[in-house]
PDB file of N, CA and C in Angstrom:
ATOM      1  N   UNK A   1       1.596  -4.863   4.491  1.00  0.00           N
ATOM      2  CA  UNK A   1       2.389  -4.258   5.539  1.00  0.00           C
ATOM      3  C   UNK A   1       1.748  -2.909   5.921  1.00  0.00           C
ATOM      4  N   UNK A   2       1.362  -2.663   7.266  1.00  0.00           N
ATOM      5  CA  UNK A   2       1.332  -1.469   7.587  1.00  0.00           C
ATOM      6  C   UNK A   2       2.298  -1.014   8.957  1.00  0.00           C
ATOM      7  N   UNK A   3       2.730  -0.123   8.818  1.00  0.00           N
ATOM      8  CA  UNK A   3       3.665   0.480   9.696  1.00  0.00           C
ATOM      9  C   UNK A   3       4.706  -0.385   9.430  1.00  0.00           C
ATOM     10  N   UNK A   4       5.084  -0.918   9.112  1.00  0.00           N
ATOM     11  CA  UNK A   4       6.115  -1.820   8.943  1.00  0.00           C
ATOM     12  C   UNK A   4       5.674  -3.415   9.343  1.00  0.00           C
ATOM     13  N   UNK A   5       4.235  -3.873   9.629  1.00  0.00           N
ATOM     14  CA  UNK A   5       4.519  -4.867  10.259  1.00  0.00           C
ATOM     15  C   UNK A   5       3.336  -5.669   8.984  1.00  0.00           C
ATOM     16  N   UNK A   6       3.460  -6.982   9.186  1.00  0.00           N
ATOM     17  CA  UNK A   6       2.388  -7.735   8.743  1.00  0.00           C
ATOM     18  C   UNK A   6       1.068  -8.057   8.784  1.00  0.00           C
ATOM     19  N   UNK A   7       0.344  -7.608   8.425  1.00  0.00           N
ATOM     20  CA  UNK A   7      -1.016  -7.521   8.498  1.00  0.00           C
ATOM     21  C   UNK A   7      -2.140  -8.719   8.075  1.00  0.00           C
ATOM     22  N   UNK A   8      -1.209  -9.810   7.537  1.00  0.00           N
ATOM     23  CA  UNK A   8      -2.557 -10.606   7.194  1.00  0.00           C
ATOM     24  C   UNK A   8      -2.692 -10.365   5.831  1.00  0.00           C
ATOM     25  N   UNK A   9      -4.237 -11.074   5.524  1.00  0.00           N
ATOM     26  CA  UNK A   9      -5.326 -11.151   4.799  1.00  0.00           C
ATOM     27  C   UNK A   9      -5.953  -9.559   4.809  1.00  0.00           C
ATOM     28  N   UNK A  10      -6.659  -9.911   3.850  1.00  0.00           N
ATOM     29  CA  UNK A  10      -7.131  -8.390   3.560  1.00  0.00           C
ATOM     30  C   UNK A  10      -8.708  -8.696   4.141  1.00  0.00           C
ATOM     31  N   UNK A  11      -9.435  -7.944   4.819  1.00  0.00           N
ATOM     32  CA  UNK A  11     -10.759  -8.254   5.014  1.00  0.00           C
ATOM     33  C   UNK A  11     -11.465  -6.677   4.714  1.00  0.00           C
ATOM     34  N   UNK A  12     -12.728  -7.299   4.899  1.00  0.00           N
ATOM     35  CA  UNK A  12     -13.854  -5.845   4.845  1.00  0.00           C
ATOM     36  C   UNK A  12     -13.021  -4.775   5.314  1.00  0.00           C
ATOM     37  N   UNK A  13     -13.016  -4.951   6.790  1.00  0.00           N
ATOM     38  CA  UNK A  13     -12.988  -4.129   8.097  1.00  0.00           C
ATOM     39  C   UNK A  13     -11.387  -3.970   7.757  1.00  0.00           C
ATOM     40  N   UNK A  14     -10.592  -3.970   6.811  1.00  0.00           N
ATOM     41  CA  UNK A  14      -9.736  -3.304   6.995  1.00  0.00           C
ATOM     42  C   UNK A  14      -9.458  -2.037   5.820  1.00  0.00           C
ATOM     43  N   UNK A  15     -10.608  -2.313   4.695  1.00  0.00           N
ATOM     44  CA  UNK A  15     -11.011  -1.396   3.494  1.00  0.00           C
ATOM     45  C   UNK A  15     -11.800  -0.475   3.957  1.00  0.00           C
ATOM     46  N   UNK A  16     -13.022  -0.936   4.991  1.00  0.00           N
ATOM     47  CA  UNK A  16     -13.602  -0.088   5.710  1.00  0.00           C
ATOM     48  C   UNK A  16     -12.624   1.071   6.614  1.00  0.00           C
ATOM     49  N   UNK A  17     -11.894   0.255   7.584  1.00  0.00           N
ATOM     50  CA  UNK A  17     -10.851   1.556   8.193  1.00  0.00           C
ATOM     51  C   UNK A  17     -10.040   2.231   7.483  1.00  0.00           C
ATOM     52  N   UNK A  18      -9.895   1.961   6.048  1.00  0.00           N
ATOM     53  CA  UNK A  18      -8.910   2.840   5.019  1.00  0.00           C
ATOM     54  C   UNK A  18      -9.380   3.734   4.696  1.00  0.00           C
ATOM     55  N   UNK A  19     -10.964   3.358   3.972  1.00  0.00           N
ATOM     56  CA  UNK A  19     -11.897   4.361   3.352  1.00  0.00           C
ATOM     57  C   UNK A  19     -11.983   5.347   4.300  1.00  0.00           C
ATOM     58  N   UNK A  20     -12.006   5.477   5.913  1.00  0.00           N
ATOM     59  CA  UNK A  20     -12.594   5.978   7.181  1.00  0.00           C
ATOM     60  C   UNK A  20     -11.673   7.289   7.060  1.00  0.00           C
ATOM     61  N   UNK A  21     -10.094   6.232   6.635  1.00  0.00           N
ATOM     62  CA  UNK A  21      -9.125   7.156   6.809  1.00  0.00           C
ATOM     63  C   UNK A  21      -9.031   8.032   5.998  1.00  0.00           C
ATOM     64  N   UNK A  22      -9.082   7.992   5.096  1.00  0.00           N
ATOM     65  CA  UNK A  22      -9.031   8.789   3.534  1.00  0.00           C
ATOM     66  C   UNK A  22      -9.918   9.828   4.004  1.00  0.00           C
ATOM     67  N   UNK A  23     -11.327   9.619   4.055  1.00  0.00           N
ATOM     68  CA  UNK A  23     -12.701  10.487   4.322  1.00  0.00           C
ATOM     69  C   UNK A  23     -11.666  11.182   5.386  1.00  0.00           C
ATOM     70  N   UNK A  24     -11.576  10.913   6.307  1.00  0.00           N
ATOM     71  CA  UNK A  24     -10.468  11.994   7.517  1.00  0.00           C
ATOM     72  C   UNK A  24      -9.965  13.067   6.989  1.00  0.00           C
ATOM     73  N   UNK A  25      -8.764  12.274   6.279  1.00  0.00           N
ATOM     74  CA  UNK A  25      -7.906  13.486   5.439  1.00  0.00           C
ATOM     75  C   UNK A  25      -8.169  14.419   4.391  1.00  0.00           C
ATOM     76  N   UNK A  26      -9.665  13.960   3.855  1.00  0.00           N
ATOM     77  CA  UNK A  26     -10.302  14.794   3.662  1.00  0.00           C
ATOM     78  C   UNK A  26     -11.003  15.984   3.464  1.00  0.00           C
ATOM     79  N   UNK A  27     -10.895  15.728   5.188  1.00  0.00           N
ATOM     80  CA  UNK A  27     -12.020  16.199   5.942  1.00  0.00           C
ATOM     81  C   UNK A  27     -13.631  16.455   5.946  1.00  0.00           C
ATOM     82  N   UNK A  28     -13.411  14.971   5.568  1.00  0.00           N
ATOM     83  CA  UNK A  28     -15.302  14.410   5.882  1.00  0.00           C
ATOM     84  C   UNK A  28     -15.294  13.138   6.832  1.00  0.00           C
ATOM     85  N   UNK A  29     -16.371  13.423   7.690  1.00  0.00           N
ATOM     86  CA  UNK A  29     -16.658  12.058   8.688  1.00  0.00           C
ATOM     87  C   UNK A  29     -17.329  11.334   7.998  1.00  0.00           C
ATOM     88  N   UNK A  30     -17.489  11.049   6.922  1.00  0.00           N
ATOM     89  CA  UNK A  30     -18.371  10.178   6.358  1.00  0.00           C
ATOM     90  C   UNK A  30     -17.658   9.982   5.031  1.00  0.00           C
ATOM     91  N   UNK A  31     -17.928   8.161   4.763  1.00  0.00           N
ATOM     92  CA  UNK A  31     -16.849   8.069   3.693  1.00  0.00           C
ATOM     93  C   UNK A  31     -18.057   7.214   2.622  1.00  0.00           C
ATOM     94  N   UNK A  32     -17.073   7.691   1.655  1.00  0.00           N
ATOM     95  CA  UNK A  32     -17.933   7.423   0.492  1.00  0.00           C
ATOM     96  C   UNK A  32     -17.841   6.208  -0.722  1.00  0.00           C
ATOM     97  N   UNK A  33     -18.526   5.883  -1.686  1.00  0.00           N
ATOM     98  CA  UNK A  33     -18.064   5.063  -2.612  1.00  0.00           C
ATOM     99  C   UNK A  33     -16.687   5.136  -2.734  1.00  0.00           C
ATOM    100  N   UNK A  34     -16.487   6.455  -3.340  1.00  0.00           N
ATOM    101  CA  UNK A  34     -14.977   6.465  -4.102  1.00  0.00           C
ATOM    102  C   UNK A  34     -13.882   6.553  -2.981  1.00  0.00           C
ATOM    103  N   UNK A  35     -14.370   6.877  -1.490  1.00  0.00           N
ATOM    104  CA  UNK A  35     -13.054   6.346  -0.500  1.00  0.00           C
ATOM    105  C   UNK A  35     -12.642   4.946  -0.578  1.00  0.00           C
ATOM    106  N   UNK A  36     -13.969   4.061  -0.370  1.00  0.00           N
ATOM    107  CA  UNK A  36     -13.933   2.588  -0.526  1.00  0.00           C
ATOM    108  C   UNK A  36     -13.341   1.768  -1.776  1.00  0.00           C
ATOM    109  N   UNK A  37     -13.118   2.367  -2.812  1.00  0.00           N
ATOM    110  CA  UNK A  37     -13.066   2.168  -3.943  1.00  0.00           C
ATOM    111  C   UNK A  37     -11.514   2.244  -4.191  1.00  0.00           C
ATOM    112  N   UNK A  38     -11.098   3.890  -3.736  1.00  0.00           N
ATOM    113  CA  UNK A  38      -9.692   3.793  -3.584  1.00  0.00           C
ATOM    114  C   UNK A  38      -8.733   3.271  -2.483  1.00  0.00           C
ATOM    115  N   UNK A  39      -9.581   2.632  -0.999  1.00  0.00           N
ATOM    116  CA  UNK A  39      -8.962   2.129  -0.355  1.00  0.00           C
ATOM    117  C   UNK A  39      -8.525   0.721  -0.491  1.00  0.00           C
ATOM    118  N   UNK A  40      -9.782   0.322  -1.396  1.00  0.00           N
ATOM    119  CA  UNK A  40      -9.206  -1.196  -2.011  1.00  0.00           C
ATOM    120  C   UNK A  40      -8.608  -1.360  -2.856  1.00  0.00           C
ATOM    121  N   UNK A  41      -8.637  -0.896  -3.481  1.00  0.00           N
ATOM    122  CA  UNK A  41      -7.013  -0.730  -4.676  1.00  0.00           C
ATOM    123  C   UNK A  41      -5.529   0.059  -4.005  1.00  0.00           C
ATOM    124  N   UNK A  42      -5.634   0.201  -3.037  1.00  0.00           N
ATOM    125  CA  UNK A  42      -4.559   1.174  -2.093  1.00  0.00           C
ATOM    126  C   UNK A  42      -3.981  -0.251  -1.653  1.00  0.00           C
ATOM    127  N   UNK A  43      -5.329  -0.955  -0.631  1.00  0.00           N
ATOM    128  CA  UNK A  43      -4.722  -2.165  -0.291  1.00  0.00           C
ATOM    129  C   UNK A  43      -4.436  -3.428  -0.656  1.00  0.00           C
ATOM    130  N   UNK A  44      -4.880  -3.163  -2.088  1.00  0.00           N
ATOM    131  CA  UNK A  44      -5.170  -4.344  -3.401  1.00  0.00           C
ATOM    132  C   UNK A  44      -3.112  -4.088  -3.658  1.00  0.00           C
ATOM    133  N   UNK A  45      -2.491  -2.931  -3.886  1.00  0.00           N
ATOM    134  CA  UNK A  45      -1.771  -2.898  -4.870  1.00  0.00           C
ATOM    135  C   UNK A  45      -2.055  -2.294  -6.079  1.00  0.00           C
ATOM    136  N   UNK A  46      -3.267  -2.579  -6.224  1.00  0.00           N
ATOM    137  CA  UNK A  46      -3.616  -2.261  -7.702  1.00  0.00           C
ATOM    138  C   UNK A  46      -3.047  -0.654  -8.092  1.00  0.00           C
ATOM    139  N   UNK A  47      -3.010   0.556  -7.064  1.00  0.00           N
ATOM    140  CA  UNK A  47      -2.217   1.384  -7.721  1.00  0.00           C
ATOM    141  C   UNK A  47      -0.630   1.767  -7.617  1.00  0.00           C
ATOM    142  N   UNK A  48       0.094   0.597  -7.594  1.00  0.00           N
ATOM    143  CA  UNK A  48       1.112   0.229  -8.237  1.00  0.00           C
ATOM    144  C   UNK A  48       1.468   0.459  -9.803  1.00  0.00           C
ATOM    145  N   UNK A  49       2.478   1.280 -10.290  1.00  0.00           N
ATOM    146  CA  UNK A  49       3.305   0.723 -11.530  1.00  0.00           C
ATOM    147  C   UNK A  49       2.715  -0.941 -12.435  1.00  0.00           C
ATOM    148  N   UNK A  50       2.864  -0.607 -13.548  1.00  0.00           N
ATOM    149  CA  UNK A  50       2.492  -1.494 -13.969  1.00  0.00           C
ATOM    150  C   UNK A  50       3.905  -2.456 -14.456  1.00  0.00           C
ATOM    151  N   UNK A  51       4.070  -3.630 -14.311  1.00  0.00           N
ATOM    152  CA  UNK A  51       5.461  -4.502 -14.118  1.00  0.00           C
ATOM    153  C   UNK A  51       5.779  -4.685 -15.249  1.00  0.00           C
ATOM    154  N   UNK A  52       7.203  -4.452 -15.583  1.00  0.00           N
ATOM    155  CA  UNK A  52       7.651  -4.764 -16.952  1.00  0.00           C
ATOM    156  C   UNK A  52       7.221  -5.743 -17.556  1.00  0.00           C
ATOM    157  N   UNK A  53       7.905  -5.725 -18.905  1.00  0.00           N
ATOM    158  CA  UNK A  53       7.440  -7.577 -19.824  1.00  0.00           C
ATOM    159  C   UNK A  53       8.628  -8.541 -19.063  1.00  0.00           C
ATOM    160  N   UNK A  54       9.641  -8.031 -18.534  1.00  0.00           N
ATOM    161  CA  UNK A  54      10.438  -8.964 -18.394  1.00  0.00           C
ATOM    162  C   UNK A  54      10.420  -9.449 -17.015  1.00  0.00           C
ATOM    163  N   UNK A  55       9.487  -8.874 -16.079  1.00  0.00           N
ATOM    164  CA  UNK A  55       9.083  -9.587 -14.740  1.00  0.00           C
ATOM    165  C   UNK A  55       8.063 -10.129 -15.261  1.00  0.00           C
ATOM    166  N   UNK A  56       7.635 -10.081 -16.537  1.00  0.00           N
ATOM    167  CA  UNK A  56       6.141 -11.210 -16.782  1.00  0.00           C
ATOM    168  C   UNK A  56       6.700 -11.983 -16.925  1.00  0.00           C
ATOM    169  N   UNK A  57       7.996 -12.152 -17.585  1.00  0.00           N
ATOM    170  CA  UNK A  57       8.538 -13.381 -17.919  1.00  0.00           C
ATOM    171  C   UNK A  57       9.121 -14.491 -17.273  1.00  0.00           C
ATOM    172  N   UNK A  58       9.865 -13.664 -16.286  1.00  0.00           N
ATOM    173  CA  UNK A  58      10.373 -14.051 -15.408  1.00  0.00           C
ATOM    174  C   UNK A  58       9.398 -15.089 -14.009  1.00  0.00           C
ATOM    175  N   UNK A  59       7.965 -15.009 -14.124  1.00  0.00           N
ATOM    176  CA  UNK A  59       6.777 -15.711 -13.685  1.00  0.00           C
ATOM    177  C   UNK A  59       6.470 -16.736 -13.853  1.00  0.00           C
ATOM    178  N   UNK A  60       6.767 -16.947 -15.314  1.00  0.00           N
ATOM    179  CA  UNK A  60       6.842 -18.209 -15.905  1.00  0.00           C
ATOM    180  C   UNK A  60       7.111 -19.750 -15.102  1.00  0.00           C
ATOM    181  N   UNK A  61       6.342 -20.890 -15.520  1.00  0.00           N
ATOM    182  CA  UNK A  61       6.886 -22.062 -15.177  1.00  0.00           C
ATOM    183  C   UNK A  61       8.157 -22.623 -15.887  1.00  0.00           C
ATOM    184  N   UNK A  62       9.308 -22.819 -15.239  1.00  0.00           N
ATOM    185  CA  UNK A  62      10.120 -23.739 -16.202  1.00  0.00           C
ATOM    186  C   UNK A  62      10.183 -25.147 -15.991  1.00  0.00           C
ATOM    187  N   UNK A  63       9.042 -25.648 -15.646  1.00  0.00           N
ATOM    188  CA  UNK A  63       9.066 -27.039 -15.261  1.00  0.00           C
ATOM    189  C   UNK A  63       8.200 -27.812 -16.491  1.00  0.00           C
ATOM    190  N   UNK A  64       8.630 -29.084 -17.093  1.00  0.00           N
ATOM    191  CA  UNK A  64       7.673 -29.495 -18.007  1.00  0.00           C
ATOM    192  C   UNK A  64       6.064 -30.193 -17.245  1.00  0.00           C
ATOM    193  N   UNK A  65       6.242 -30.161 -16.351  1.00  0.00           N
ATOM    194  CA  UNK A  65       5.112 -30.672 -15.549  1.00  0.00           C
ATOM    195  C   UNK A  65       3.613 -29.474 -15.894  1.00  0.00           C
ATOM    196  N   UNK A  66       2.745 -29.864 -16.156  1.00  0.00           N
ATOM    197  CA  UNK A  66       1.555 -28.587 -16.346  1.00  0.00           C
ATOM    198  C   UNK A  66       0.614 -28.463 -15.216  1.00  0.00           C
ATOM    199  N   UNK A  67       0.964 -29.275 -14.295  1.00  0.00           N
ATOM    200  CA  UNK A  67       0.552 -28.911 -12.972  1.00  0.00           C
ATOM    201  C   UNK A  67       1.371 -28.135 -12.041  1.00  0.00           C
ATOM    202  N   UNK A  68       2.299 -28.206 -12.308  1.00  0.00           N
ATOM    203  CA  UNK A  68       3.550 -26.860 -11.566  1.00  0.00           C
ATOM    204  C   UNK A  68       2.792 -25.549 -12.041  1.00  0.00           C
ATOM    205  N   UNK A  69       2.577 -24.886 -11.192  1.00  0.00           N
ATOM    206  CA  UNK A  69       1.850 -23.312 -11.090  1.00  0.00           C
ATOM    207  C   UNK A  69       3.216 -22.500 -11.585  1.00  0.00           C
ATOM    208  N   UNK A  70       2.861 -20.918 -12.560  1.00  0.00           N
ATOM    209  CA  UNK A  70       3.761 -20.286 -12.640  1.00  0.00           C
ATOM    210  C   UNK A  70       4.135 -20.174 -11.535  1.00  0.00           C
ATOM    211  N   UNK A  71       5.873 -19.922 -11.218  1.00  0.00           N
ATOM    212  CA  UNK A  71       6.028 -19.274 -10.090  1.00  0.00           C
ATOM    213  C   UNK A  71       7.442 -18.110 -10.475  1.00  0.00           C
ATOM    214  N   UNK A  72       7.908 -17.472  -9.366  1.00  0.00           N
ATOM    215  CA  UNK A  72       9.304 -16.877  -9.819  1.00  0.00           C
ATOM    216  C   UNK A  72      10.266 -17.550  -9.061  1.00  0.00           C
ATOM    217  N   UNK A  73      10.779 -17.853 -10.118  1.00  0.00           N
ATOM    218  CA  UNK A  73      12.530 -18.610  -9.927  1.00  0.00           C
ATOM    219  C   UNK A  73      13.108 -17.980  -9.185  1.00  0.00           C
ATOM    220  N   UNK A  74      13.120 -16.728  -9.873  1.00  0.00           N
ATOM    221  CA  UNK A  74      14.547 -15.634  -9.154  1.00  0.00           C
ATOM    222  C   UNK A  74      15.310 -15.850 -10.487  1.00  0.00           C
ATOM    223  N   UNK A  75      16.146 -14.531 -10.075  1.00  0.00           N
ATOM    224  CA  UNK A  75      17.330 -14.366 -11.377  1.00  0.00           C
ATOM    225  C   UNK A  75      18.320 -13.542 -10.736  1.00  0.00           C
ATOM    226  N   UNK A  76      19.767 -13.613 -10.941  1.00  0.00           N
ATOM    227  CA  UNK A  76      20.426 -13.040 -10.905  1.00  0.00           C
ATOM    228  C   UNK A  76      20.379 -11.783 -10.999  1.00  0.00           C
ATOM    229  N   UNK A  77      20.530 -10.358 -10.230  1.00  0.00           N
ATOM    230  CA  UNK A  77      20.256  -9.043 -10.666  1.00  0.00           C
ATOM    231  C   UNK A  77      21.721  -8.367 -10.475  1.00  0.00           C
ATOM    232  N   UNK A  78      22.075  -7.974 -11.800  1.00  0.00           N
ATOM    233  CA  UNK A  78      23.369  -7.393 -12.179  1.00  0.00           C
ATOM    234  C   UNK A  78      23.592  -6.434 -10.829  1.00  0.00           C
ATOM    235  N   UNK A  79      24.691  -6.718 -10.308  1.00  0.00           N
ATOM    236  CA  UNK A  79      25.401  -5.612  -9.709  1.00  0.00           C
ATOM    237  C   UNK A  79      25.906  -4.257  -9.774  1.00  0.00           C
ATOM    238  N   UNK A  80      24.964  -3.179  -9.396  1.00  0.00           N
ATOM    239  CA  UNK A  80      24.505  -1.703  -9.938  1.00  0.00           C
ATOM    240  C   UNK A  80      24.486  -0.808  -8.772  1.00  0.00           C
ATOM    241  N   UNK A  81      25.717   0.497  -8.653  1.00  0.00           N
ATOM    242  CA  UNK A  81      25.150   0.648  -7.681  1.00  0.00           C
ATOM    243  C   UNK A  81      23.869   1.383  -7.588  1.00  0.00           C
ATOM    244  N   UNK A  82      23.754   2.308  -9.234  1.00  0.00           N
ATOM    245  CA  UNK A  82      22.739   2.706  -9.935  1.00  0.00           C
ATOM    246  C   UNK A  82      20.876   2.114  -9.518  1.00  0.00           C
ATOM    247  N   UNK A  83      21.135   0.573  -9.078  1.00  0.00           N
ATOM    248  CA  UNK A  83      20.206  -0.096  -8.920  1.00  0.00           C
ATOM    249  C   UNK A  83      19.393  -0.051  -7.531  1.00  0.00           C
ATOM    250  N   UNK A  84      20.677  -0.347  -6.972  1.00  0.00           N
ATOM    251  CA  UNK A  84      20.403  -0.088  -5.415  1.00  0.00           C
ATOM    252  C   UNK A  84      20.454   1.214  -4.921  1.00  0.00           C
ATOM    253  N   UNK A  85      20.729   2.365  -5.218  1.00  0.00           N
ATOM    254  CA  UNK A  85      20.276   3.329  -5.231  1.00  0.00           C
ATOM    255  C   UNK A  85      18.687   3.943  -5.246  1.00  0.00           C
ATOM    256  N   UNK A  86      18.525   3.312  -6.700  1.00  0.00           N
ATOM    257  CA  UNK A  86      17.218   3.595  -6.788  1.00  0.00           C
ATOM    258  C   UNK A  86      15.775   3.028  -5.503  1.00  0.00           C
ATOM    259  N   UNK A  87      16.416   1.756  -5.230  1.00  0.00           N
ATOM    260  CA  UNK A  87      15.664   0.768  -4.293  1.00  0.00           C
ATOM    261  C   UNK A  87      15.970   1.793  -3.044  1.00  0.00           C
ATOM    262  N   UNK A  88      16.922   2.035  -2.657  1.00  0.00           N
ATOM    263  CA  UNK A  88      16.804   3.131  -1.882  1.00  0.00           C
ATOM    264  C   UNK A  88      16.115   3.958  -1.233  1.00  0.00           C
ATOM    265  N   UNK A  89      15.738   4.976  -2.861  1.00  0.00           N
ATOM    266  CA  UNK A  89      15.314   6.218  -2.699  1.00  0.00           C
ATOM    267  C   UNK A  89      13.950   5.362  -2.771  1.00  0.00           C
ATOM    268  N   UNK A  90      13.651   4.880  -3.688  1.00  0.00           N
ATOM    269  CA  UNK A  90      11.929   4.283  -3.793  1.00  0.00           C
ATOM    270  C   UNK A  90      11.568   3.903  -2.031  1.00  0.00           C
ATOM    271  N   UNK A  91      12.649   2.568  -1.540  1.00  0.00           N
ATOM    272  CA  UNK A  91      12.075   2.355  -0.233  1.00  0.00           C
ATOM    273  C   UNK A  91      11.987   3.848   1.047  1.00  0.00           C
ATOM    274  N   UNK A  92      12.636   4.493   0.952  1.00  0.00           N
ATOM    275  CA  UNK A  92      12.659   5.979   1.911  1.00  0.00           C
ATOM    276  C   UNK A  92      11.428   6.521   1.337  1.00  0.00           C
ATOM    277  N   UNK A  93      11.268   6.677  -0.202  1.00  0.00           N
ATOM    278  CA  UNK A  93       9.693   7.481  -0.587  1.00  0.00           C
ATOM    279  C   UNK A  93       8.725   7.267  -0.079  1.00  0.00           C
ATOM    280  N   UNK A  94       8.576   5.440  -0.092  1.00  0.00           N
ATOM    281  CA  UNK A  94       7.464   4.946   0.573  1.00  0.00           C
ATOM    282  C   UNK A  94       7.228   4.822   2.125  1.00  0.00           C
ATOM    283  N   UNK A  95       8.800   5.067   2.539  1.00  0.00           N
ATOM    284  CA  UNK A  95       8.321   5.569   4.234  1.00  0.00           C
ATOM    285  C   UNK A  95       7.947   6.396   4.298  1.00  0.00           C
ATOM    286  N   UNK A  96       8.702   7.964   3.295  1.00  0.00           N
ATOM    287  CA  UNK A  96       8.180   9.050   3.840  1.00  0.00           C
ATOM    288  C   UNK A  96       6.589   8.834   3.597  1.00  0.00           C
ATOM    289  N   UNK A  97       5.980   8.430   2.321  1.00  0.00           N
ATOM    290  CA  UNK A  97       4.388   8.346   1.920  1.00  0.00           C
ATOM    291  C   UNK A  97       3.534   7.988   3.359  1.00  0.00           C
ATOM    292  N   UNK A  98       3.724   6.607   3.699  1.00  0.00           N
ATOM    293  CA  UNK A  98       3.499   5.995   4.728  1.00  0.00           C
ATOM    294  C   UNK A  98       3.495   7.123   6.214  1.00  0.00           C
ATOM    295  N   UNK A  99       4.668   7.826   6.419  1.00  0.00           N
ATOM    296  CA  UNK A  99       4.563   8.801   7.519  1.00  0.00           C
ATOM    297  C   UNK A  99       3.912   9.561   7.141  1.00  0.00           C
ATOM    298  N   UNK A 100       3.837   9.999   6.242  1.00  0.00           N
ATOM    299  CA  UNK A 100       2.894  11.614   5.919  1.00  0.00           C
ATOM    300  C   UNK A 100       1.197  11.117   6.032  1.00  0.00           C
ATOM    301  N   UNK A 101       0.960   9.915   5.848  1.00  0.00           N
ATOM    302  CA  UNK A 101      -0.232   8.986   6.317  1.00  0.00           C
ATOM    303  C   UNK A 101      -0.870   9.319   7.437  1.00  0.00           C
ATOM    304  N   UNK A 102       0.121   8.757   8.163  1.00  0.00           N
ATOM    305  CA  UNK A 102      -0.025   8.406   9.493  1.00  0.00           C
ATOM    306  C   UNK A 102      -0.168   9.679  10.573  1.00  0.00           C
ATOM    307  N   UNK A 103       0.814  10.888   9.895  1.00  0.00           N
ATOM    308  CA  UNK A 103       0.980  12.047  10.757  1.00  0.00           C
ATOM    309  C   UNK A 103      -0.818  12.744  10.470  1.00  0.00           C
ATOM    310  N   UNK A 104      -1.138  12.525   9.220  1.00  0.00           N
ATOM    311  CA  UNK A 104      -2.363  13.218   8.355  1.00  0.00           C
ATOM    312  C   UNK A 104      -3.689  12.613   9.548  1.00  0.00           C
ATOM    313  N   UNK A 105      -3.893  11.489   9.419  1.00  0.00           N
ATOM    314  CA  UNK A 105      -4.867  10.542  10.467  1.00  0.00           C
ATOM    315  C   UNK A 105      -4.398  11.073  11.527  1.00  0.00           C
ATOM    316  N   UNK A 106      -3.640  11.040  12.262  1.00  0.00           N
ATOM    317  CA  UNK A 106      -3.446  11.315  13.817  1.00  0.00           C
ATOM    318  C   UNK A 106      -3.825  13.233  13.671  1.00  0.00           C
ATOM    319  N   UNK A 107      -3.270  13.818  12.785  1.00  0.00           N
ATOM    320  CA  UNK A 107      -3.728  15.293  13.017  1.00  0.00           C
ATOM    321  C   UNK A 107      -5.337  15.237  13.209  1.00  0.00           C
ATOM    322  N   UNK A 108      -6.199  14.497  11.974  1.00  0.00           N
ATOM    323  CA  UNK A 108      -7.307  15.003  12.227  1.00  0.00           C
ATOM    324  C   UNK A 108      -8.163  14.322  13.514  1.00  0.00           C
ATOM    325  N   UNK A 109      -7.347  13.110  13.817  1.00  0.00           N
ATOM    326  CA  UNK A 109      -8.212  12.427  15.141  1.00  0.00           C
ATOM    327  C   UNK A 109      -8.085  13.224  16.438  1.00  0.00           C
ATOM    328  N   UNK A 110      -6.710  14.242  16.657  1.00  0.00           N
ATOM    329  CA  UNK A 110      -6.445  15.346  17.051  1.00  0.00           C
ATOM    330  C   UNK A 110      -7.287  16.581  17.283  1.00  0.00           C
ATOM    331  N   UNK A 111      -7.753  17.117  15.822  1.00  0.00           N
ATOM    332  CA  UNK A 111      -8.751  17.928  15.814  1.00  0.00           C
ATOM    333  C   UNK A 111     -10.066  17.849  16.433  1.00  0.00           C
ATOM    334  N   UNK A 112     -10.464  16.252  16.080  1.00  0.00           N
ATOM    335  CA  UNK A 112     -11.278  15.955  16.507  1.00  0.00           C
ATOM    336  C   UNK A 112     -11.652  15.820  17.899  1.00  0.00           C
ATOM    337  N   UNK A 113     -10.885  15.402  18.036  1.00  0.00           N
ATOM    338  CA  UNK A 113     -10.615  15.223  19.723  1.00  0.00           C
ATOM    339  C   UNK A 113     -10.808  16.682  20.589  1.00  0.00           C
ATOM    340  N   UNK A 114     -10.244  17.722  19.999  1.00  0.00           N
ATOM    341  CA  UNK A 114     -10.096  18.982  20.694  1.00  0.00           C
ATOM    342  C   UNK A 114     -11.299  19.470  19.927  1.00  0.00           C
ATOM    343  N   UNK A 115     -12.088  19.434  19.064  1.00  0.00           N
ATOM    344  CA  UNK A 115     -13.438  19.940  18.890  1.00  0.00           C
ATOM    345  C   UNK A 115     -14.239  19.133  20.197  1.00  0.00           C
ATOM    346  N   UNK A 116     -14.380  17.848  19.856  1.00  0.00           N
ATOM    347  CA  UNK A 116     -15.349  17.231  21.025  1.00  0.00           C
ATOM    348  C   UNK A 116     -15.346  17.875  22.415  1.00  0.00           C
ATOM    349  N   UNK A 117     -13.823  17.798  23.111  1.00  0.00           N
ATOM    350  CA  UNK A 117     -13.810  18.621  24.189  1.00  0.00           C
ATOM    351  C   UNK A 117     -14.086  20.015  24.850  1.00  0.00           C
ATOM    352  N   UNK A 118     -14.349  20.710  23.380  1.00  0.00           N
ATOM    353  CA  UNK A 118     -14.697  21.986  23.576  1.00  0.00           C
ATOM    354  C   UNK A 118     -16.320  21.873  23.226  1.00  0.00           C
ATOM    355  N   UNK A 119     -17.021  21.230  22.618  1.00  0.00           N
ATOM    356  CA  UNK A 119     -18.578  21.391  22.483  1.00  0.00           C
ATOM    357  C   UNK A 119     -18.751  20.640  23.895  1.00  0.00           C
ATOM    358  N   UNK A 120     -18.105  20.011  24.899  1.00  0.00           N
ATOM    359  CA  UNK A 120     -18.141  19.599  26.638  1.00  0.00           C
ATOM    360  C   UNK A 120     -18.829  20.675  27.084  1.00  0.00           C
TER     361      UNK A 120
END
C-alpha cells in the first residue's frame, strides 16, 4: 500500500524510486547501496516487529492433507477495548509516518525545483 492505495507486486523500479526517495530526504541526489538496501526491506516489510509465537501458530495447517499449504484460519480475537485502541493508535502512527514521508519528498522536490529556477 502506498498512500492508501494498492500497489501491486514489488518490482526493481519501485526499490529504485524508494532508494531515490530516501537519498532526497537526505539530502543527496544520488542514492546509494544502503538507500537500496533499506528501501527493500521498507518495501519487503522486513522492518516490521517481529510476530509473536502465537501468530506462528496460528499459520499452521489444520488439515490432515500434506498438500494443504500452511495457511491462517483466523481466530476469534477477545473483545478489548484495550485492543482496539491500540490498533488505533498503531493505524494513525502509521498515517502520521506515511505523511511525514510524503510531506519530506515533496519539500525537497520543492527545493529543488526553486534551486533549478533560480540557476535559469
Amino acid at each position: 500500500m502506498v498512500g492508501g492505495h494498492s500497489v501491486g507486486g514489488l518490482t526493481r523500479a519501485d526499490v529504485e524510486k524508494r532508494a531515490h526517495e530516501l537519498a532526497l530526504i537526505d539530502g543527496r541526489d544520488e542514492t546509494t547501496d544502503d538507500d537500496l538496501a533499506r528501501a527493500q526491506a521498507e518495501l519487503n516489510g522486513k522492518l516490521l516487529p517481529d510476530a509473536v509465537a502465537e501468530d506462528a501458530d496460528a499459520m499452521s495447517s489444520r488439515s490432515r492433507d500434506p498438500s494443504d499449504p500452511p495457511a491462517d484460519r483466523g481466530r476469534r480475537a477477545p473483545e478489548s477495548e484495550a485492543n482496539e485502541e491500540e490498533m488505533i493508535e498503531r493505524l494513525a502512527l502509521e498515517g502520521v509516518e506515511e505523511a511525514q514521508h510524503q510531506q519530506m519528498v515533496e519539500s525537497r522536490r520543492t527545493d529543488e525545483e526553486t534551486d533549478a529556477h533560480e540557476e535559469s
